[in-house]
Protein backbone atom coordinates (compact mmCIF):
# COMPACT_ATOMS: atom_id res chain seq x y z
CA UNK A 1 -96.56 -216.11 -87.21
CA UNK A 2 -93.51 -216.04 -89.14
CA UNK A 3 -91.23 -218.62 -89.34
CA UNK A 4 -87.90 -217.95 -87.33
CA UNK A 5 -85.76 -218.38 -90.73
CA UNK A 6 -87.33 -215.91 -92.55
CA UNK A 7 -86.67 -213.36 -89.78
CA UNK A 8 -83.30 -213.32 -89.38
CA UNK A 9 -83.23 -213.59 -93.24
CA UNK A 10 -84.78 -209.87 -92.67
CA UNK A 11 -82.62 -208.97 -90.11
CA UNK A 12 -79.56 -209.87 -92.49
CA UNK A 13 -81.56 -207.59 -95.02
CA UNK A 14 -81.54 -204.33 -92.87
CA UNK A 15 -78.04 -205.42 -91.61
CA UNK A 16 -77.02 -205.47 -95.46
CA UNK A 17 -78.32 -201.76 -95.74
CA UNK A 18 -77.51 -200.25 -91.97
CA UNK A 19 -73.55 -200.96 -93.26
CA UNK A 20 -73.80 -198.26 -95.92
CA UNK A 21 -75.55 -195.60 -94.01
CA UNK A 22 -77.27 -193.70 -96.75
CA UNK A 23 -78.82 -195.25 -100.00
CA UNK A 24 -80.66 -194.78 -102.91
CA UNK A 25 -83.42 -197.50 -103.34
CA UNK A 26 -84.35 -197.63 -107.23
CA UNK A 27 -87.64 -197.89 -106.62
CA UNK A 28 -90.03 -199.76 -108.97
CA UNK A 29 -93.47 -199.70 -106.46
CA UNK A 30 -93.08 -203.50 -107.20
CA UNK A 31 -93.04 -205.81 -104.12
CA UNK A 32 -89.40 -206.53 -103.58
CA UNK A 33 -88.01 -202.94 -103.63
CA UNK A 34 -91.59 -201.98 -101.35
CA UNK A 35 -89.31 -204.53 -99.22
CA UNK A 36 -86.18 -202.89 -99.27
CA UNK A 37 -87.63 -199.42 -98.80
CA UNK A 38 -89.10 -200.73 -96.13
CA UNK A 39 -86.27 -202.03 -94.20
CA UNK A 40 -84.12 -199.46 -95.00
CA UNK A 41 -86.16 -196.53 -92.92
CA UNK A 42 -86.57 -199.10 -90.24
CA UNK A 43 -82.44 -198.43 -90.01
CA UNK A 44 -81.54 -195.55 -91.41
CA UNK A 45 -82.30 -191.77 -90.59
CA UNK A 46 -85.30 -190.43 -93.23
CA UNK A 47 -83.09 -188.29 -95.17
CA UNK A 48 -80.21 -190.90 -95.42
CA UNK A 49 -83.00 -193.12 -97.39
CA UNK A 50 -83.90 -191.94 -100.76
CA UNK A 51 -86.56 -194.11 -103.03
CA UNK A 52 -85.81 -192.95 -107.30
CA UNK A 53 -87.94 -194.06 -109.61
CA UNK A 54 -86.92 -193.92 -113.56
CA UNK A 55 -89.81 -191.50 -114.84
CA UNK A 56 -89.95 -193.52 -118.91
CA UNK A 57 -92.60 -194.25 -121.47
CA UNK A 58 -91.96 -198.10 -120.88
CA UNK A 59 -93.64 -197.36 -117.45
CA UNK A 60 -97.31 -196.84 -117.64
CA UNK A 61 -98.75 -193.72 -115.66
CA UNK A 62 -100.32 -195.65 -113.25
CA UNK A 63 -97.38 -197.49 -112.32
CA UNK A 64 -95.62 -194.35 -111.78
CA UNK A 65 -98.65 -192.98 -109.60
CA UNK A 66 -98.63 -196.33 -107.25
CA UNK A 67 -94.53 -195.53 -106.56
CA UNK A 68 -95.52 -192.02 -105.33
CA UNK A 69 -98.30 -193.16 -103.43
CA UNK A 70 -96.46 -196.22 -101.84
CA UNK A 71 -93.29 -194.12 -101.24
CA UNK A 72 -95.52 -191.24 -99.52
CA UNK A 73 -97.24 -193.79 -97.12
CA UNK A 74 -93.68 -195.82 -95.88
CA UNK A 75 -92.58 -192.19 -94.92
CA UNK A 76 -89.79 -192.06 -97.25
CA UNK A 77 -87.94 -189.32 -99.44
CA UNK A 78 -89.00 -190.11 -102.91
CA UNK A 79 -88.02 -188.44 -106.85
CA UNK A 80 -88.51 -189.36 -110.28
CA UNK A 81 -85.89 -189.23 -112.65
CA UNK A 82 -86.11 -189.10 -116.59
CA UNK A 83 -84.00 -192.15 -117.41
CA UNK A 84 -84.30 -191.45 -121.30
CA UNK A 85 -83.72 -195.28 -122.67
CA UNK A 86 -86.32 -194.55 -125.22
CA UNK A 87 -83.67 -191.87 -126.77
CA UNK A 88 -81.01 -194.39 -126.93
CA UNK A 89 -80.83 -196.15 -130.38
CA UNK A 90 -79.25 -199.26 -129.46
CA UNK A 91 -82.23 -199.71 -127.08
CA UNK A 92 -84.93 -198.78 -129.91
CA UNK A 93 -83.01 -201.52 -132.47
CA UNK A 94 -84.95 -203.83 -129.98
CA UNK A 95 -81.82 -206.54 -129.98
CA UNK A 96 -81.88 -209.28 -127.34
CA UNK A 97 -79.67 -206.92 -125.48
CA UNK A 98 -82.54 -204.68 -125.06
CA UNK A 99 -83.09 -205.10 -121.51
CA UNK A 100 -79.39 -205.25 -120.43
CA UNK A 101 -78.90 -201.43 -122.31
CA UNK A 102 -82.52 -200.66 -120.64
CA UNK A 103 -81.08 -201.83 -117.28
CA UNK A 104 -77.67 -200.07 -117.41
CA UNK A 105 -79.24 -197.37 -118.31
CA UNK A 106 -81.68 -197.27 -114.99
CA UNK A 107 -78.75 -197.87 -112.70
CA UNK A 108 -76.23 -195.56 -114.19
CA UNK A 109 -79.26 -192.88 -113.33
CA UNK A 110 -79.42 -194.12 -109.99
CA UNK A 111 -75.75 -193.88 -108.97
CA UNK A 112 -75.49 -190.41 -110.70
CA UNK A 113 -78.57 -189.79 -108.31
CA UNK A 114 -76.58 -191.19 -105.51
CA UNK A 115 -73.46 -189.48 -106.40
CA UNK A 116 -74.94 -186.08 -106.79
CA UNK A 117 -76.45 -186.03 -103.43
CA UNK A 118 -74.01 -188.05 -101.14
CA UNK A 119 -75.75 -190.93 -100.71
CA UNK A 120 -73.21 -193.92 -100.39
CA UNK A 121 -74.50 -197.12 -102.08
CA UNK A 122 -77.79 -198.10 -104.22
CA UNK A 123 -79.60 -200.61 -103.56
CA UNK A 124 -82.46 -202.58 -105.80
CA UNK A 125 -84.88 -205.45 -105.48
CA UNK A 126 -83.02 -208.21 -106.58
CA UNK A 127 -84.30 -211.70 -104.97
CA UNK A 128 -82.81 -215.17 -104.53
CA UNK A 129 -84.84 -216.21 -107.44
CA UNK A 130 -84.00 -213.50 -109.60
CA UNK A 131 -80.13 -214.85 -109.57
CA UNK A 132 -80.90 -218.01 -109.80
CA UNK A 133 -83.06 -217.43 -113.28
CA UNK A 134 -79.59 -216.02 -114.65
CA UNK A 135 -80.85 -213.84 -116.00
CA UNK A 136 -78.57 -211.56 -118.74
CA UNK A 137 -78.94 -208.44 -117.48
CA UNK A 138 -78.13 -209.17 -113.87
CA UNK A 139 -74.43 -208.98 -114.67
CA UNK A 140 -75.33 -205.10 -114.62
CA UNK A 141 -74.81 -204.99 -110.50
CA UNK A 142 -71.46 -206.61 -110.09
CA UNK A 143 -70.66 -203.86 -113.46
CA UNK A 144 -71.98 -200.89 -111.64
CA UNK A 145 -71.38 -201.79 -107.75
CA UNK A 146 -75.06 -201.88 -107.30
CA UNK A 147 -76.11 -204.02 -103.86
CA UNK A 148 -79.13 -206.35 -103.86
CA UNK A 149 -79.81 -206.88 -100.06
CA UNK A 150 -82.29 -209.41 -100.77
CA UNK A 151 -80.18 -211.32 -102.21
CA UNK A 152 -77.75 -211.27 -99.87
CA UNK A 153 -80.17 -212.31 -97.31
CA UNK A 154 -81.22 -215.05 -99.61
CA UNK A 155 -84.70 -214.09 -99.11
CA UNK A 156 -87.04 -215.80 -102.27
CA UNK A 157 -89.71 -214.27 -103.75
CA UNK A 158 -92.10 -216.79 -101.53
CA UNK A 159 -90.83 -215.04 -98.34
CA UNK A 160 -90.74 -211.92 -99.57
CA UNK A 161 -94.51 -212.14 -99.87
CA UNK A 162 -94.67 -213.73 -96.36
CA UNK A 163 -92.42 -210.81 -95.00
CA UNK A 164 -95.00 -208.26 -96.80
CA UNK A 165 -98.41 -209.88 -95.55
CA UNK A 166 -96.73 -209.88 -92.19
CA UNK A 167 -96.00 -206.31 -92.42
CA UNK A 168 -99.35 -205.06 -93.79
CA UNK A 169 -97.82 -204.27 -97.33
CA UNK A 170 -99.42 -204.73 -100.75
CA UNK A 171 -99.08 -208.00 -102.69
CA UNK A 172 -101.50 -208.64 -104.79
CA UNK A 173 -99.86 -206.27 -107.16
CA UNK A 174 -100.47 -207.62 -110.62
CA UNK A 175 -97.52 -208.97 -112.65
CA UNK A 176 -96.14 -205.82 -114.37
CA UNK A 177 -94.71 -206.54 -117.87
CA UNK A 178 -92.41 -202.82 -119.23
CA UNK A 179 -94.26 -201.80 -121.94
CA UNK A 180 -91.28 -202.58 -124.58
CA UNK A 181 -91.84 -206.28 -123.78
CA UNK A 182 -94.76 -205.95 -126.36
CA UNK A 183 -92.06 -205.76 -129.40
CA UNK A 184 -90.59 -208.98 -130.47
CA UNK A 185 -86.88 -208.77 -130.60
CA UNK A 186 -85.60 -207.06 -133.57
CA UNK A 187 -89.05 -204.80 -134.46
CA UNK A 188 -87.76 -201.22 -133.38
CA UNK A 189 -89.57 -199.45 -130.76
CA UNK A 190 -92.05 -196.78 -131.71
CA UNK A 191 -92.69 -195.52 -128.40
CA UNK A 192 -96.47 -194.29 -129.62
CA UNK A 193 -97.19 -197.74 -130.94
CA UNK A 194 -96.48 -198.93 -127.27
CA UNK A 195 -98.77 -196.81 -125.86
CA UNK A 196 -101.35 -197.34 -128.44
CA UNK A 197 -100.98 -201.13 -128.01
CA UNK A 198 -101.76 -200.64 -123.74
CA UNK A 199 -104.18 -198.39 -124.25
CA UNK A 200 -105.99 -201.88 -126.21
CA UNK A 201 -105.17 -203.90 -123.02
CA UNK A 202 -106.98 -201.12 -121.12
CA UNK A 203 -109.83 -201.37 -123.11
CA UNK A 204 -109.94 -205.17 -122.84
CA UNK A 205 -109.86 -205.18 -119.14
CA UNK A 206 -112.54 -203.04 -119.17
CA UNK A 207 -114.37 -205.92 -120.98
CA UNK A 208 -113.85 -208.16 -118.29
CA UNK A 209 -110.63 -209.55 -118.92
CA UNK A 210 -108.81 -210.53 -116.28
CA UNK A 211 -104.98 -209.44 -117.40
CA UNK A 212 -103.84 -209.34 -121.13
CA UNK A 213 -100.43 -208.53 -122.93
CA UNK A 214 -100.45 -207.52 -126.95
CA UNK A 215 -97.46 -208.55 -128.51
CA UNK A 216 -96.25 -207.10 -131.76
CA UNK A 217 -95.02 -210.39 -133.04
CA UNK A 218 -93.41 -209.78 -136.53
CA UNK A 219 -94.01 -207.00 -138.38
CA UNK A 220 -97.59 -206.81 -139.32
CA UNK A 221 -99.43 -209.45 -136.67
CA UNK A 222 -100.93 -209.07 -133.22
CA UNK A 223 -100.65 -211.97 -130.75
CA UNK A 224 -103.04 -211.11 -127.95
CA UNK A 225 -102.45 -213.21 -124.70
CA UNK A 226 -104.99 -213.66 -121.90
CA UNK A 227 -105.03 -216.38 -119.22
CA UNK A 228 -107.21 -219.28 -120.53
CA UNK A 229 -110.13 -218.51 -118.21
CA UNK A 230 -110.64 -215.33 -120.16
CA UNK A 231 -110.55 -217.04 -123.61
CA UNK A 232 -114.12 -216.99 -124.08
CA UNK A 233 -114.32 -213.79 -123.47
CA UNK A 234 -112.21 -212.23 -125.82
CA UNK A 235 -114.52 -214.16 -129.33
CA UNK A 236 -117.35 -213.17 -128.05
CA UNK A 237 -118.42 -211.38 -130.90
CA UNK A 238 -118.63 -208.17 -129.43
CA UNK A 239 -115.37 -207.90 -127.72
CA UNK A 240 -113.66 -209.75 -130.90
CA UNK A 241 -114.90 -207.42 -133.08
CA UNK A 242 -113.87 -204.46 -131.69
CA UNK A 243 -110.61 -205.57 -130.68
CA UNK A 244 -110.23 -206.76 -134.13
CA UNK A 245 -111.15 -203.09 -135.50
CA UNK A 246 -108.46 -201.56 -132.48
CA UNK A 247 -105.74 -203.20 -133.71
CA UNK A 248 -105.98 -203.45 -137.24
CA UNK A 249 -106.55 -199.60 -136.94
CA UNK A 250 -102.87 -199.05 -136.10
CA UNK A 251 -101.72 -200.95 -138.83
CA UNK A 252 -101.26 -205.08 -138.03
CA UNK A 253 -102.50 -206.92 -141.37
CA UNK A 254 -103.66 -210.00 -138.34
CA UNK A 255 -105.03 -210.28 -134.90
CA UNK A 256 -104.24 -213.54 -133.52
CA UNK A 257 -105.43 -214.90 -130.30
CA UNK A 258 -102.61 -217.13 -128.39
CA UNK A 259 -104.58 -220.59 -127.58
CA UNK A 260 -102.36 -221.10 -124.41
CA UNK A 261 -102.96 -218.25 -122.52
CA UNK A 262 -99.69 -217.72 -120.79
CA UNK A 263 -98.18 -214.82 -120.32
């Protein structure tokens, strides 16, 4: 049973969303905004909820399938938009304001969503822990008069996972890293190299691996990352080879293997 606290932390959550009436919920198919979907048709009529999810190269296909599929079974009113980042040179220059322009760009897409079709706030997945990491591109919300109702509630990610289990929802979802992540800052983006670089992690999970994230760290080396149960794995000659051969085929000099296997 769920503890009391976290309870009328939810009922502060749909309380936070009933006050606007209609909203767009930028939908990621991740666990928090699963939450907020959620909670908002629990409040709201179905067609004053609508879940958008930014339709982009940084998201990989299957990503974008699990948002239709998790959208279909809460019930809810769901589109894709193109949000067109990858278009945007000061997001391909890669800077360390990459995910602040990435960001913006998302939630200026969602309020011209909301905007076009009357819908009177947004709302996103923003946790308690989330704000209190600080991090950079947060300051987007307060800009763009986007509402986080998990925050407000002061729900953390810990409950929000309590909350879910309680409620029969997925969360065992895998950590999801945006594909752009694998460019260090200041290598541009070359949206096929991104592709080309998951379609490797594919290939190593099929090997076995367990979760792995390539990293184009500098301009001609590949830092592969796996957790360190998976280490041995990955030299085995047979999966080092060929991963070796992958990557070197789309043009890294070096394929280096990070010893700490962290993500």
């Amino acid at each position: 049973m769920l503890d009391g606290t976290i309870m009328a932390k939810y009922e502060q959550l749909k309380e936070t969303i009933r006050r606007f009436e209609s909203v767009v919920v930028g939908f990621s198919s991740g666990i928090d905004s699963t939450l907020v979907l959620k909670a908002a048709l629990e409040v709201l009529p179905q067609d004053k909820v609508l879940a958008v999810t930014a339709d982009s190269p940084i998201f990989p296909h299957d990503e974008l399938e699990a948002a239709a599929d998790i959208a279909k079974g809460l019930g809810a009113g769901h589109i894709f938009v193109e949000s067109g980042e990858t278009r945007l040179p000061e997001f391909t220059e890669n800077t360390a304001e990459r995910c602040y322009i990435c960001k913006r760009n998302f939630y200026s897409v969602f309020g011209a969503v909301a905007a076009e079709h009357g819908f009177n706030a947004v709302v996103d997945g923003t946790n308690l822990d989330d704000k209190m990491d600080d991090r950079p591109w947060l300051r987007i919300l307060d800009e763009l008069g986007v509402v986080s109702p998990l925050y407000e509630a002061r729900l953390t990610k810990r409950e929000i996972i309590e909350l879910s289990d309680s409620f029969g929802l997925e969360t065992k979802k895998p950590l999801y890293l945006c594909l752009a992540s694998r460019f260090s800052t200041g290598i541009p983006i070359d949206v096929d190299k991104m592709e080309q670089l998951y379609e490797v992690e594919l290939w190593l999970l099929q090997q076995g691996v367990s979760d792995t994230f390539i990293h184009h760290h500098h301009e001609n080396i590949a830092r592969v990352i796996v957790y360190p149960g998976d280490l041995e794995r990955v030299v085995e000659p047979v999966v080092r080879d060929e991963l070796v051969a992958r990557l070197k085929s789309l043009g890294f000099k070096y394929v280096t293997l990070d010893l700490e296997g962290k993500f």
